[in-house]
Structure formats: C-alpha cells, structure tokens
C-alpha atoms as a PDB file:
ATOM      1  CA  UNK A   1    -134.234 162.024  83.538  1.00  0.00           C
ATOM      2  CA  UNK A   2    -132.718 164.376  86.056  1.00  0.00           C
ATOM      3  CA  UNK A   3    -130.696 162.835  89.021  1.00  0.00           C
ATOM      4  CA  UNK A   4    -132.481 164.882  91.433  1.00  0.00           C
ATOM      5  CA  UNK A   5    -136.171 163.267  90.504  1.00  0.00           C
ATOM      6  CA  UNK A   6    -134.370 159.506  91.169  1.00  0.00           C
ATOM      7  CA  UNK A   7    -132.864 160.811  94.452  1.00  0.00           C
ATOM      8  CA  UNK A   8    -136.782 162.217  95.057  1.00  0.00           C
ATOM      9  CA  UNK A   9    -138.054 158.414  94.770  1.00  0.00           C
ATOM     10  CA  UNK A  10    -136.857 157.720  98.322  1.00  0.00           C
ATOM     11  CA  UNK A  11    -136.033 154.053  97.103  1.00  0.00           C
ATOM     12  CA  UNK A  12    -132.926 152.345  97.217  1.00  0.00           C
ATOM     13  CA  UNK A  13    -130.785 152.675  94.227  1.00  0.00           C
ATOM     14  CA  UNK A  14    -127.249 151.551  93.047  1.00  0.00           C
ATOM     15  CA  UNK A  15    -125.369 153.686  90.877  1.00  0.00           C
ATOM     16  CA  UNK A  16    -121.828 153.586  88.958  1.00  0.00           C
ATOM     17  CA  UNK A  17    -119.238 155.823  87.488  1.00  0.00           C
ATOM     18  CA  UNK A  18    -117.215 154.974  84.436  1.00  0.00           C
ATOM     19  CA  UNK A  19    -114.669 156.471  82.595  1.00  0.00           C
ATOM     20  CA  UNK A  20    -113.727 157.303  79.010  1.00  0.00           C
ATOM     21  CA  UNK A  21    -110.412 156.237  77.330  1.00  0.00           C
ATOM     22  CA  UNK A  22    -107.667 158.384  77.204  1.00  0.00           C
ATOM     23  CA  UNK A  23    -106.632 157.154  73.546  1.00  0.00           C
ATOM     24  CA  UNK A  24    -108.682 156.954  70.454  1.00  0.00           C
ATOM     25  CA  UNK A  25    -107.180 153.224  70.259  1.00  0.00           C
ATOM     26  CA  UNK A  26    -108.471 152.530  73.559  1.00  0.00           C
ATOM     27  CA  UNK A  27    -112.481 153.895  72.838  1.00  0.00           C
ATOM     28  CA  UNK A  28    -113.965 150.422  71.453  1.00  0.00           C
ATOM     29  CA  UNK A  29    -112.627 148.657  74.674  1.00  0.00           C
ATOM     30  CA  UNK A  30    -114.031 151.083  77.135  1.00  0.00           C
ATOM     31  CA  UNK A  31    -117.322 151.531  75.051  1.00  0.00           C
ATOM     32  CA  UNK A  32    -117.849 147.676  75.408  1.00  0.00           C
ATOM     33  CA  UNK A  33    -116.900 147.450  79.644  1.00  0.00           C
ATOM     34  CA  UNK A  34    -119.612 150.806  79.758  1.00  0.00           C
ATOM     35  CA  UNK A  35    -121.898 149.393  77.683  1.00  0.00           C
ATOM     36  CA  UNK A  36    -121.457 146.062  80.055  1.00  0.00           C
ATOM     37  CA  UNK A  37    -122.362 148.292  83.423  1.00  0.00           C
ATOM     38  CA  UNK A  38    -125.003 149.858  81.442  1.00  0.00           C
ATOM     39  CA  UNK A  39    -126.906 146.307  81.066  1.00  0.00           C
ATOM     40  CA  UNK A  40    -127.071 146.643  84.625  1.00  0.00           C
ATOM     41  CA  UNK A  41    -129.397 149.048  84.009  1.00  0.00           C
ATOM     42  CA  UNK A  42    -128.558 151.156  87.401  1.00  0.00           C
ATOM     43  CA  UNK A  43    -130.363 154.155  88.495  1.00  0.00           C
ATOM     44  CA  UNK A  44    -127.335 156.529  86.598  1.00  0.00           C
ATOM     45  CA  UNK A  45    -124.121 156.571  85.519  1.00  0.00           C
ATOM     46  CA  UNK A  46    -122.047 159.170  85.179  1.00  0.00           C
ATOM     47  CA  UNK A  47    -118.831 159.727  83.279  1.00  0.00           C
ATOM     48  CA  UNK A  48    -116.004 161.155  84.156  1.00  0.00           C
ATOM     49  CA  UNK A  49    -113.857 164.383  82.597  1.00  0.00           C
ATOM     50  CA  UNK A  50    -110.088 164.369  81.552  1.00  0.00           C
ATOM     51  CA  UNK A  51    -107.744 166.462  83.693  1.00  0.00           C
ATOM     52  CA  UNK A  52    -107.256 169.676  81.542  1.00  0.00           C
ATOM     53  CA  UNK A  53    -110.289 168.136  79.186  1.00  0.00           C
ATOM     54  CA  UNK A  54    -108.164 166.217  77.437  1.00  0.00           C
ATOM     55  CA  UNK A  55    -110.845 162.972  76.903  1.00  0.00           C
ATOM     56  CA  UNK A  56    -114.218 165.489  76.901  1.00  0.00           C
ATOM     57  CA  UNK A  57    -114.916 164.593  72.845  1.00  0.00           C
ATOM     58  CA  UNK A  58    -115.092 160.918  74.898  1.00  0.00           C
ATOM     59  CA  UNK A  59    -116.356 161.910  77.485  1.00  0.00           C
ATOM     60  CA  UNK A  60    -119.773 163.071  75.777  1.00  0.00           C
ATOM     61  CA  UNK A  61    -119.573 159.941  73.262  1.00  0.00           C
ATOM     62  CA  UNK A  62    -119.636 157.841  76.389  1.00  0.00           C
ATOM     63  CA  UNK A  63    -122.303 159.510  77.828  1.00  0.00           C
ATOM     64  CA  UNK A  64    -124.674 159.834  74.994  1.00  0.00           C
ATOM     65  CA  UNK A  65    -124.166 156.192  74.046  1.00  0.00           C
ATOM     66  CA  UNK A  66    -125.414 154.545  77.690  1.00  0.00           C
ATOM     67  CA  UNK A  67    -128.198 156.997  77.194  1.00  0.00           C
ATOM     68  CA  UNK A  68    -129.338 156.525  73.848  1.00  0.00           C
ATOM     69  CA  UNK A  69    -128.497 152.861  73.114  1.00  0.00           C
ATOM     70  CA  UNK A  70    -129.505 151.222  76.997  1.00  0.00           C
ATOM     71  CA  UNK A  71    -131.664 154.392  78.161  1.00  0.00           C
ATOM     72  CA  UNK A  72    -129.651 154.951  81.304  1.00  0.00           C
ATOM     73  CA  UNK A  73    -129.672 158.527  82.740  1.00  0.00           C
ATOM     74  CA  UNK A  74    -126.249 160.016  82.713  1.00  0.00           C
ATOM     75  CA  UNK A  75    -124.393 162.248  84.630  1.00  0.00           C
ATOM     76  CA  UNK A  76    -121.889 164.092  82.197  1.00  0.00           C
ATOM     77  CA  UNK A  77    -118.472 165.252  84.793  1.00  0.00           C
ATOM     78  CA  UNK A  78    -117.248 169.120  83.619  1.00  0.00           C
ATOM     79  CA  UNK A  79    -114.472 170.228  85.129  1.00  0.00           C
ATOM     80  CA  UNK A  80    -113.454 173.355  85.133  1.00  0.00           C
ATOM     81  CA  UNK A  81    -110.074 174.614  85.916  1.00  0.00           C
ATOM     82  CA  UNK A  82    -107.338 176.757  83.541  1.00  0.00           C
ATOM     83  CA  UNK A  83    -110.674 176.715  81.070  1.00  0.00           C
ATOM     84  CA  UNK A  84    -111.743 179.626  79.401  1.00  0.00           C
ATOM     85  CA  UNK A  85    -115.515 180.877  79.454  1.00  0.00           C
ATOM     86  CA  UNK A  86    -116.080 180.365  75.742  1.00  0.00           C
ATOM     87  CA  UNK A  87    -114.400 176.591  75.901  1.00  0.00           C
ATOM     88  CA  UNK A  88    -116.963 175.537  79.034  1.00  0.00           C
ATOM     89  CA  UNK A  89    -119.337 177.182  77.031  1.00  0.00           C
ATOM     90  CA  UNK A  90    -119.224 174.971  73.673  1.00  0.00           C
ATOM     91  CA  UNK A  91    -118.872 172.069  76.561  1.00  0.00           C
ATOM     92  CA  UNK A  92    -122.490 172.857  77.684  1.00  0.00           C
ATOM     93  CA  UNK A  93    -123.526 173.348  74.335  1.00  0.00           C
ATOM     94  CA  UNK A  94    -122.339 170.031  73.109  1.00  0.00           C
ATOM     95  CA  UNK A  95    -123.649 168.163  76.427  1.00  0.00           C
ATOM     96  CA  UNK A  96    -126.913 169.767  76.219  1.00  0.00           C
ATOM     97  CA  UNK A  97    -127.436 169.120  72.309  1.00  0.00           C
ATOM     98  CA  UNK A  98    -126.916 165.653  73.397  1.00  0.00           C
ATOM     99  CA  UNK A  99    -129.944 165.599  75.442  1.00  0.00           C
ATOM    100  CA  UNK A 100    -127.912 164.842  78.762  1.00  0.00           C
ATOM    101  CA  UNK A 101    -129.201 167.198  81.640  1.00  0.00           C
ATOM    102  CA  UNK A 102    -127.086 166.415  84.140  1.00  0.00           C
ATOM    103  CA  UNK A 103    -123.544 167.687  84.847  1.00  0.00           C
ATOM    104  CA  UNK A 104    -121.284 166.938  87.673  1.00  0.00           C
ATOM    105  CA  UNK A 105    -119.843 170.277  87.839  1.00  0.00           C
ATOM    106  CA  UNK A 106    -116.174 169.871  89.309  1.00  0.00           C
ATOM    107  CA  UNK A 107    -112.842 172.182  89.271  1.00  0.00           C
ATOM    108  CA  UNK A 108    -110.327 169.846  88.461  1.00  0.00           C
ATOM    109  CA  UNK A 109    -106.900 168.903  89.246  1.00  0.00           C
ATOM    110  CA  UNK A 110    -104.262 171.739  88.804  1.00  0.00           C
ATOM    111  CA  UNK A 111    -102.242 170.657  86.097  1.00  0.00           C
ATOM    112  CA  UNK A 112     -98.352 170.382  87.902  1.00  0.00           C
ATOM    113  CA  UNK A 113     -97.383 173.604  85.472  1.00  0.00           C
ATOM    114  CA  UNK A 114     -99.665 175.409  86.424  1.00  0.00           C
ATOM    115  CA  UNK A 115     -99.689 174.867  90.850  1.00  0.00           C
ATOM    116  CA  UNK A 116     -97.650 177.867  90.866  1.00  0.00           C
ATOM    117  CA  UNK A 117     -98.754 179.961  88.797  1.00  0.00           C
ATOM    118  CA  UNK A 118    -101.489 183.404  89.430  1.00  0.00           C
ATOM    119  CA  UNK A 119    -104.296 181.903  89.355  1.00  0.00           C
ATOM    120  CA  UNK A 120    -106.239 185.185  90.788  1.00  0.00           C
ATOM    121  CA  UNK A 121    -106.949 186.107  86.895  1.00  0.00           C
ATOM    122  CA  UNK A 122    -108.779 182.939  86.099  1.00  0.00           C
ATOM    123  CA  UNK A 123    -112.086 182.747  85.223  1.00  0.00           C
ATOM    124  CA  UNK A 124    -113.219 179.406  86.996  1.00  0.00           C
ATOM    125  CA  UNK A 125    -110.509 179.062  90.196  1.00  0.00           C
ATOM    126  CA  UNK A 126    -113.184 176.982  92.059  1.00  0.00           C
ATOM    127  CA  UNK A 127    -115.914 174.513  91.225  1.00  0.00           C
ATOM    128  CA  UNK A 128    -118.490 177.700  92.903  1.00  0.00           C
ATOM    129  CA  UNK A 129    -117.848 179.962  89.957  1.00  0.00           C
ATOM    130  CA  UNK A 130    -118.639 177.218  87.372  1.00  0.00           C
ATOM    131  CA  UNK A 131    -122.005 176.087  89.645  1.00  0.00           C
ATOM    132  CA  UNK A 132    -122.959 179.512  89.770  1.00  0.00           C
ATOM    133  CA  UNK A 133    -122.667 180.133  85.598  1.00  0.00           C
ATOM    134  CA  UNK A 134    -123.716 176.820  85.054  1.00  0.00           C
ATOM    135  CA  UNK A 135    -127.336 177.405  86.769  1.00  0.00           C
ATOM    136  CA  UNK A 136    -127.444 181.593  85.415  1.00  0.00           C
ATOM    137  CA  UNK A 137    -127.152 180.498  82.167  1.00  0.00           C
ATOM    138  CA  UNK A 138    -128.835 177.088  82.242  1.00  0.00           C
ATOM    139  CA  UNK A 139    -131.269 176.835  85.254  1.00  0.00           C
ATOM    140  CA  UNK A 140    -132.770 173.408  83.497  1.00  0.00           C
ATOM    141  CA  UNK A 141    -129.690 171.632  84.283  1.00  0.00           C
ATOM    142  CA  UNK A 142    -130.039 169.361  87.245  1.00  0.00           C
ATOM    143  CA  UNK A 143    -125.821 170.089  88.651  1.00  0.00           C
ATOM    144  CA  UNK A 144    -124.354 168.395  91.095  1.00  0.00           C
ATOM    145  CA  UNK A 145    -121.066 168.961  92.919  1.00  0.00           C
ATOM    146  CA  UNK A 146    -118.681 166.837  95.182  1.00  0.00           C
ATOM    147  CA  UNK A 147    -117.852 167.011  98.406  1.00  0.00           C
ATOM    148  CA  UNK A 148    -115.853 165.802 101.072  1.00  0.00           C
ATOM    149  CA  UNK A 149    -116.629 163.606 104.591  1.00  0.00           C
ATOM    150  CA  UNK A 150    -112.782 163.599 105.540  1.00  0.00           C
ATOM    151  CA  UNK A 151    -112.175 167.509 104.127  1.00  0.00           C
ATOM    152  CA  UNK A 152    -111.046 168.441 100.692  1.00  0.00           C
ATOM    153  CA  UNK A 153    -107.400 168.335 100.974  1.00  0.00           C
ATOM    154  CA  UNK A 154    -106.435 171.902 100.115  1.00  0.00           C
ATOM    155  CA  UNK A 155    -109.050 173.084 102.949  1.00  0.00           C
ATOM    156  CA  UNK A 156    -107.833 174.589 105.878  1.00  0.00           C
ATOM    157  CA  UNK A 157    -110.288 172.827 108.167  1.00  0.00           C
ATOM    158  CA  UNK A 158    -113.724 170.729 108.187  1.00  0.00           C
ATOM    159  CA  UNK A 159    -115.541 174.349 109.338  1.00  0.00           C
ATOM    160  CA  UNK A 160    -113.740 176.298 106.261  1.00  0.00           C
ATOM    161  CA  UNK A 161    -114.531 172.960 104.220  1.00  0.00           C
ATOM    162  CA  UNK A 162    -118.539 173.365 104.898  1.00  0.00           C
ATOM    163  CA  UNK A 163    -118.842 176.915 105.075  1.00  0.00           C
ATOM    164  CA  UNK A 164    -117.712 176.547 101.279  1.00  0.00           C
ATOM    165  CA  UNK A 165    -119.740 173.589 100.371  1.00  0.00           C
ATOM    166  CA  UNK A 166    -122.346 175.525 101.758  1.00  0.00           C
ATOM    167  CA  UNK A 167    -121.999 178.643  99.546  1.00  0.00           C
ATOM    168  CA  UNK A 168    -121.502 175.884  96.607  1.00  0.00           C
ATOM    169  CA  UNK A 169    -125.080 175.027  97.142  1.00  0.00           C
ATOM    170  CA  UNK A 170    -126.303 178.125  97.411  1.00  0.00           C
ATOM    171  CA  UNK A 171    -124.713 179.191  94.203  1.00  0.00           C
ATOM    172  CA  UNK A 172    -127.269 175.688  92.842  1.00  0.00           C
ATOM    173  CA  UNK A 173    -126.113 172.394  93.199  1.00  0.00           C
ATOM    174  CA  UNK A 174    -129.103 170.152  93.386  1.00  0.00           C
ATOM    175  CA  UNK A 175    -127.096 167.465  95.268  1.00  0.00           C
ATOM    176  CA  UNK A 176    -123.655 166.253  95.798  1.00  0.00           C
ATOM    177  CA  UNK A 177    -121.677 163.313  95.697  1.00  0.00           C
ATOM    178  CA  UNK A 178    -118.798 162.465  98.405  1.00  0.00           C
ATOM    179  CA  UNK A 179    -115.486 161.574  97.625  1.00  0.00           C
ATOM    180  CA  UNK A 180    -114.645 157.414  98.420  1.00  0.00           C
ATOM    181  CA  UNK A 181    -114.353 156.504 102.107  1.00  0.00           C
ATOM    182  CA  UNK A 182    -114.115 153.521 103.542  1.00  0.00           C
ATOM    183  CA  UNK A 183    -115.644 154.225 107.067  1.00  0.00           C
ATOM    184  CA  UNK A 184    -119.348 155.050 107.416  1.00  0.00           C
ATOM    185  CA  UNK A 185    -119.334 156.871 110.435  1.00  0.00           C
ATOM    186  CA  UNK A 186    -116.884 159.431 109.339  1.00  0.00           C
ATOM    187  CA  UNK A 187    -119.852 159.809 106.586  1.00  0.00           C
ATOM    188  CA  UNK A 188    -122.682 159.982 109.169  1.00  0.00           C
ATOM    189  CA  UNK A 189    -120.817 162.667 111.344  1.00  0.00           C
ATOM    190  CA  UNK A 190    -120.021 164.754 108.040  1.00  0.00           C
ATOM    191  CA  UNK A 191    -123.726 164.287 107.354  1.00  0.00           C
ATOM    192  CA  UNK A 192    -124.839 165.414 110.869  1.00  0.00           C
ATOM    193  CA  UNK A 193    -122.706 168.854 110.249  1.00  0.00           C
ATOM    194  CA  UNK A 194    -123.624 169.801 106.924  1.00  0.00           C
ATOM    195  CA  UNK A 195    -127.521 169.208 107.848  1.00  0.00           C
ATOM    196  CA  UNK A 196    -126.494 171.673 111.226  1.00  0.00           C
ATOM    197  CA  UNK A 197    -124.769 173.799 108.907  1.00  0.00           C
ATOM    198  CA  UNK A 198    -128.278 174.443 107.145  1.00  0.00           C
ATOM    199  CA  UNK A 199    -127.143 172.279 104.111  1.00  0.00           C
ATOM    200  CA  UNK A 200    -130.298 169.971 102.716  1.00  0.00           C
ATOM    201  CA  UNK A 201    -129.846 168.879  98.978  1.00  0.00           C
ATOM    202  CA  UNK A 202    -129.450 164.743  98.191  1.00  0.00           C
ATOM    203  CA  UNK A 203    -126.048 163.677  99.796  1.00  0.00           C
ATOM    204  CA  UNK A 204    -124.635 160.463  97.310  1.00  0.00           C
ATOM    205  CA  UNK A 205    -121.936 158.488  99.301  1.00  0.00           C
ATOM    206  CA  UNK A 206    -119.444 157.636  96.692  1.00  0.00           C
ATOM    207  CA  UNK A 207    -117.734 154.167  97.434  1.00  0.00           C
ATOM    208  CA  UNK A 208    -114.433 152.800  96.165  1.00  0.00           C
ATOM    209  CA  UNK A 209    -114.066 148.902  95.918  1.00  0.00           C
ATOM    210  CA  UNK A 210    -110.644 147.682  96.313  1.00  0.00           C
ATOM    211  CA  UNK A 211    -109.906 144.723  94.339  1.00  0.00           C
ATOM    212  CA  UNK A 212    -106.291 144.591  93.782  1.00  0.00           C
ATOM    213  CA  UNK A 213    -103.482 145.567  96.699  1.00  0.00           C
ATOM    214  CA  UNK A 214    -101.976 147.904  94.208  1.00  0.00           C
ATOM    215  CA  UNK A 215    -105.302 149.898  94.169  1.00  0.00           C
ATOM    216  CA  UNK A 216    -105.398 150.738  97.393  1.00  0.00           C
ATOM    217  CA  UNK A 217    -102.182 152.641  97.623  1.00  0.00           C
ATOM    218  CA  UNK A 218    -102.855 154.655  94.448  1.00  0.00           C
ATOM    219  CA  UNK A 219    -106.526 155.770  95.736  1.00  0.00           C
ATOM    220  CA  UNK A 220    -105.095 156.895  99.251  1.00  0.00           C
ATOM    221  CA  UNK A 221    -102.497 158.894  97.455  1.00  0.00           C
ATOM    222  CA  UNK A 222    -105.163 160.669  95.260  1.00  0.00           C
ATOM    223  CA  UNK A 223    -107.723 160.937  98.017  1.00  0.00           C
ATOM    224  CA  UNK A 224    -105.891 160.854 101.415  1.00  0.00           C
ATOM    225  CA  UNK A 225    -108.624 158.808 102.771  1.00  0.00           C
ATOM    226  CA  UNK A 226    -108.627 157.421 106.392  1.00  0.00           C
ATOM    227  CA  UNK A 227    -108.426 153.494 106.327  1.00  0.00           C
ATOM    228  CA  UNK A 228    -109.369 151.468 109.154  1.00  0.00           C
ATOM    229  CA  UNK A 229    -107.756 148.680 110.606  1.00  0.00           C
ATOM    230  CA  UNK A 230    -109.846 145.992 109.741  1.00  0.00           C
ATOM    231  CA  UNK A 231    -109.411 146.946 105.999  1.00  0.00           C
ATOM    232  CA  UNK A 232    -105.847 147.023 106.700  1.00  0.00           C
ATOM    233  CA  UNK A 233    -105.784 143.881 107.899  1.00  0.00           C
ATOM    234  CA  UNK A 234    -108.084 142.227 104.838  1.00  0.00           C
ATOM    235  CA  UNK A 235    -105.075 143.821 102.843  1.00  0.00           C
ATOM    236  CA  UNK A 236    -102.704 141.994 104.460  1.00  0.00           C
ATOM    237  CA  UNK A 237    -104.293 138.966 104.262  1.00  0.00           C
ATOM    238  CA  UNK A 238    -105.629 138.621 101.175  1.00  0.00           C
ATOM    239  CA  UNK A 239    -103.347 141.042  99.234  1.00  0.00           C
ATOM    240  CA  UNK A 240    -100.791 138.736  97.442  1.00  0.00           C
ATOM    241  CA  UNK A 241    -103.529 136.931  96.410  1.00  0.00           C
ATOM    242  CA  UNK A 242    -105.942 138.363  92.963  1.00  0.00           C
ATOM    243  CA  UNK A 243    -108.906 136.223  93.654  1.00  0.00           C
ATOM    244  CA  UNK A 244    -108.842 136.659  97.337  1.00  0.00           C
ATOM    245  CA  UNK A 245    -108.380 140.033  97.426  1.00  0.00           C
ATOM    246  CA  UNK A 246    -111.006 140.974  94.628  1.00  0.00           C
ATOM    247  CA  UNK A 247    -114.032 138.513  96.791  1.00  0.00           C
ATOM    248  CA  UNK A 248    -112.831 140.562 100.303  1.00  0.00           C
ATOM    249  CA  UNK A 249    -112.909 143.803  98.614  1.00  0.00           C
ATOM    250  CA  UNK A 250    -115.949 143.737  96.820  1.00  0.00           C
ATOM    251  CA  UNK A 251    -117.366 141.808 100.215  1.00  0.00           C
ATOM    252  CA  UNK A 252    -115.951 144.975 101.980  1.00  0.00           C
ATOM    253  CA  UNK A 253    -118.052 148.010  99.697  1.00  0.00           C
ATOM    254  CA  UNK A 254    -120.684 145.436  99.606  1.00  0.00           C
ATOM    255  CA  UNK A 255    -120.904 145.823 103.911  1.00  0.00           C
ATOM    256  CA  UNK A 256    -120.560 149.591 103.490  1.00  0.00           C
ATOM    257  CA  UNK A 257    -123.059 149.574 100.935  1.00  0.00           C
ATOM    258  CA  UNK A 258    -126.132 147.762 103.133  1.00  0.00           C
ATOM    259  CA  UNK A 259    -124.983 149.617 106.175  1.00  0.00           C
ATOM    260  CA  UNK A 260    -125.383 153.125 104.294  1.00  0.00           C
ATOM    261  CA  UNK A 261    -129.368 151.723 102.903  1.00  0.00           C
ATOM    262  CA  UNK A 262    -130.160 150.239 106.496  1.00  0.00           C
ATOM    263  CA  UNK A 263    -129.395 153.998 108.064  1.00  0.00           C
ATOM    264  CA  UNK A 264    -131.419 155.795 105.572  1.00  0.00           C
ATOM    265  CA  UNK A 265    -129.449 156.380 102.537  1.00  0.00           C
ATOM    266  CA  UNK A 266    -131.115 155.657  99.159  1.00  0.00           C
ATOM    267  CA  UNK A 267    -128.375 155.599  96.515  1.00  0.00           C
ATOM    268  CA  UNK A 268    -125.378 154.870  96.951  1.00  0.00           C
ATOM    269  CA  UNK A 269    -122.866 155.749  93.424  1.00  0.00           C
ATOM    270  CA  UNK A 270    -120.174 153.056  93.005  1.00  0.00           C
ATOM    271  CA  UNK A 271    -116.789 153.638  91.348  1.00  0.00           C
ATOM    272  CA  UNK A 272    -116.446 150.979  89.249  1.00  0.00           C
ATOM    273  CA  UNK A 273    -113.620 151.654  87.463  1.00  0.00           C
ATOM    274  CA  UNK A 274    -114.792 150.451  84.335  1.00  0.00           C
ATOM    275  CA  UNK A 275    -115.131 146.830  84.997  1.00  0.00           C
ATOM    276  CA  UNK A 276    -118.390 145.319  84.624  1.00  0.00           C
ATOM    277  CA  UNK A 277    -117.605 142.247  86.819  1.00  0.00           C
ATOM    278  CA  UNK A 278    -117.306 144.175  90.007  1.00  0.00           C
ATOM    279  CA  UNK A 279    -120.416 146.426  89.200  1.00  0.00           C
ATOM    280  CA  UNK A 280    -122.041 143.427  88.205  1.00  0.00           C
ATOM    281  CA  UNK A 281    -121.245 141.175  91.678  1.00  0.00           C
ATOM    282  CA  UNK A 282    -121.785 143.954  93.956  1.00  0.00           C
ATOM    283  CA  UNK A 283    -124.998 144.668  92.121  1.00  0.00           C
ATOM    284  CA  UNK A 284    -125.895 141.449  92.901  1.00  0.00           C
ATOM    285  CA  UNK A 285    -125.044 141.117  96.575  1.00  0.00           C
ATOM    286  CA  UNK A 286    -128.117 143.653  97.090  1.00  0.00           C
ATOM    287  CA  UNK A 287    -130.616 142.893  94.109  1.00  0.00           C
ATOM    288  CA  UNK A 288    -133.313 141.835  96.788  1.00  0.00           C
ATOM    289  CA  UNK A 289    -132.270 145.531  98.771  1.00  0.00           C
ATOM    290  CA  UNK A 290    -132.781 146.979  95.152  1.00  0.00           C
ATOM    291  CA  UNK A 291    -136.094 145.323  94.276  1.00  0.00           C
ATOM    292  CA  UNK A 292    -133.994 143.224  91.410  1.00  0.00           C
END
C-alpha cells in the first residue's frame, strides 16, 4: 500500500523507522528486533539507507521481509549523494522488483572526503534532482522527502529552507517527514509557514525517544535540535539512572505524541532505533488513541 492512501485515512496512526545492520554478522539480530516492531503491526515502517549505500543489499532485505512475512507497508530510504545515475537506477529496479512502492527519497550525508570536493559535476547534489528523476521515470512511486521544523543545517535561513522544500514538492514528493524535535510548537509554527508558503502534501512529525543520557548528546550533534528546559532537566534527573531515564523518555515522546493527535495530526513516525521494547511501550501508551 502506498503511504500517501494511509495518510488519506484521516485516522490516527503510529509509525516506526528501523534500521539495517551494518555487518553481515549483525543481519539475524536486526532481522529479529524488525521483525519484533513489525508484530506491532503499525501503519508503516520504513528502513533506513547506509551513508554512501554501504547497507542498501540490507536495506531492501529488511524491507521486503516486514512486507512479505508480517504484511506491513514499507517505506524503502534512497539516498542519493556521490551516486551515479546507473547505480540509483539498479536501486529502483531492485526496490521496485520487490514490490515496495514507497521510497523516502533523501541526499545523504557528504562523506568527510568528499565535503570539499566539486561537487557542481554531480549528478544528484540535492535530494530535488533525485525527486524529480524518481517521479519522470517512475510516476507510480508514492516518494516522500524530509524536511526540517528547526531548518536544515546547511540552509542559509528558514525562508531559503522553504522556498526549497517547496520546489522539492513541486518536483513530486507526495509527503514529507520532519526531522526529530522535541518541541511541538516549533513544529506547529513550521507547519503554519509551509501551508502560507502554498505547500499542502501530508506533513509526518518524526519523533526521537531518548532513553539513555548518552543518546541525547549524539542526536543533538547529528541534528542540532533545540531542547527545552524541561527535557533538560528530566536529563538531569533521571540520567545516571537506565531505568529511570528510559520510563521519562519514552513518557516524554509519549506527551509529544498525544499533543501532535489532539491538534490534528494523524500519524506520527517514531524512531525507534531498532528496539522493539520502546516501539512496543509507546505503542501502548496510545492503543485506545489508535483504536488498538
């Protein structure tokens, strides 16, 4: 099923995003925590892409095995960047022989030996040129693209930020899903500017649970997002202690999560990080929101 008829049901939904291993030795282990979230049996999941490709042979195994074996709609990630046209090519080919038909389509982190290099010869240098190819070449494809409530770090301003995002959904994204935050309103304020900014496909708040101390600091230094104090201060509290710290931060997405249904939004994608338990309690915290 394509994410776009789900979003269309106007029905709250709970959705979570896995990833595959990085190591061949590591597949059965990840299969089994996927398969776990899959039992869930959430409105999608979708699977994420090694930077430079490196896991995308997992990536697809992944993907096809939560749709075949529990009959979960997936949402296959392609990224983009330093790729050549006839390697994102065989990509599609292989997702699409797979019967998935839907692809996140993203451009990737810049591999560190390649920041400084000429990138003016490269034939995907932003997540637009792969929407645009994507939806030429395969207009069946429900694609979706990610976007940004605090502004994508490289932009030079929110404006610059939407006036892009905007001519990414032009080019055909069918919806989007937002990078973590941990603040609704600075969701609801991006949401009021992209709508005045004339942009109307499915928005899919992405939310981050933080379980363990050590998480947080590693997600603000890949996302840069703005913390408030009152998650500080659960931090602080509860940080030196695991059991603690994983109840208050799954209590903490599970707050953001009812707050973003009870002002209109219908699904709401967790990233689960690949562990079942925290998909599974937060699932639960809102089965009688969900209809469960």
């Amino acid at each position: 099923m394509k994410i776009i008829e789900l979003l269309k049901k106007g029905t709250p939904s709970l959705s979570f995003e896995v990833f595959p291993p990085k190591t061949e030795t590591a597949f059965d282990n990840v299969k089994a925590a996927t398969e776990e979230i899959a039992k869930l049996h959430p409105s999608f999941m979708s699977v994420t892409y090694g930077a430079g490709g490196g896991t995308s042979r997992y990536t697809l195994d992944i993907a096809r095995n939560i749709k075949e074996t529990y009959g979960v709609p997936t949402l296959a990630h392609l990224t983009c960047v330093s790729s050549t046209k006839e390697t994102v090519a065989d990509r599609i080919a292989d997702i699409r022989a797979a019967g998935i038909q839907n692809v996140l389509a993203l451009r990737g982190d810049i591999p560190e030996e390649l920041k400084n290099a000429d990138r003016s010869a490269w034939p995907y240098r932003y997540a637009l040129d792969l929407v645009r190819e994507l939806k030429a070449a395969n207009p069946d494809l429900c694609v979706g693209g990610a976007c940004y409530p605090e502004v994508h770090p490289e932009s030079a301003g929110q404006a610059d930020d939407i006036k892009h995002l905007k001519e990414k959904v032009d080019a055909g994204c069918d919806f989007l899903t937002t990078q973590m935050f941990f603040d609704n309103n600075l969701l609801y304020n991006f949401l009021y500017k992209i709508r005045e900014a004339g942009i109307t496909v499915p928005i899919i708040p992405g939310i981050m649970p933080i379980t363990n101390a050590s998480h947080l600091e590693r997600s603000l230094l890949l996302s840069g997002s703005f913390v408030p104090q009152r998650f500080k201060s659960l931090v602080d509290k509860f940080g030196s202690n695991p059991a603690a710290m994983k109840q208050a931060g799954i209590a903490y997405a599970t707050d953001q999560i009812i707050d973003l249904y009870a002002n209109g939004i219908t699904n709401v994608h967790v990233y689960s990080m690949n562990k079942p338990d925290i998909a599974a309690a937060i699932q639960q915290n809102v089965s009688a929101i969900l209809g469960k």
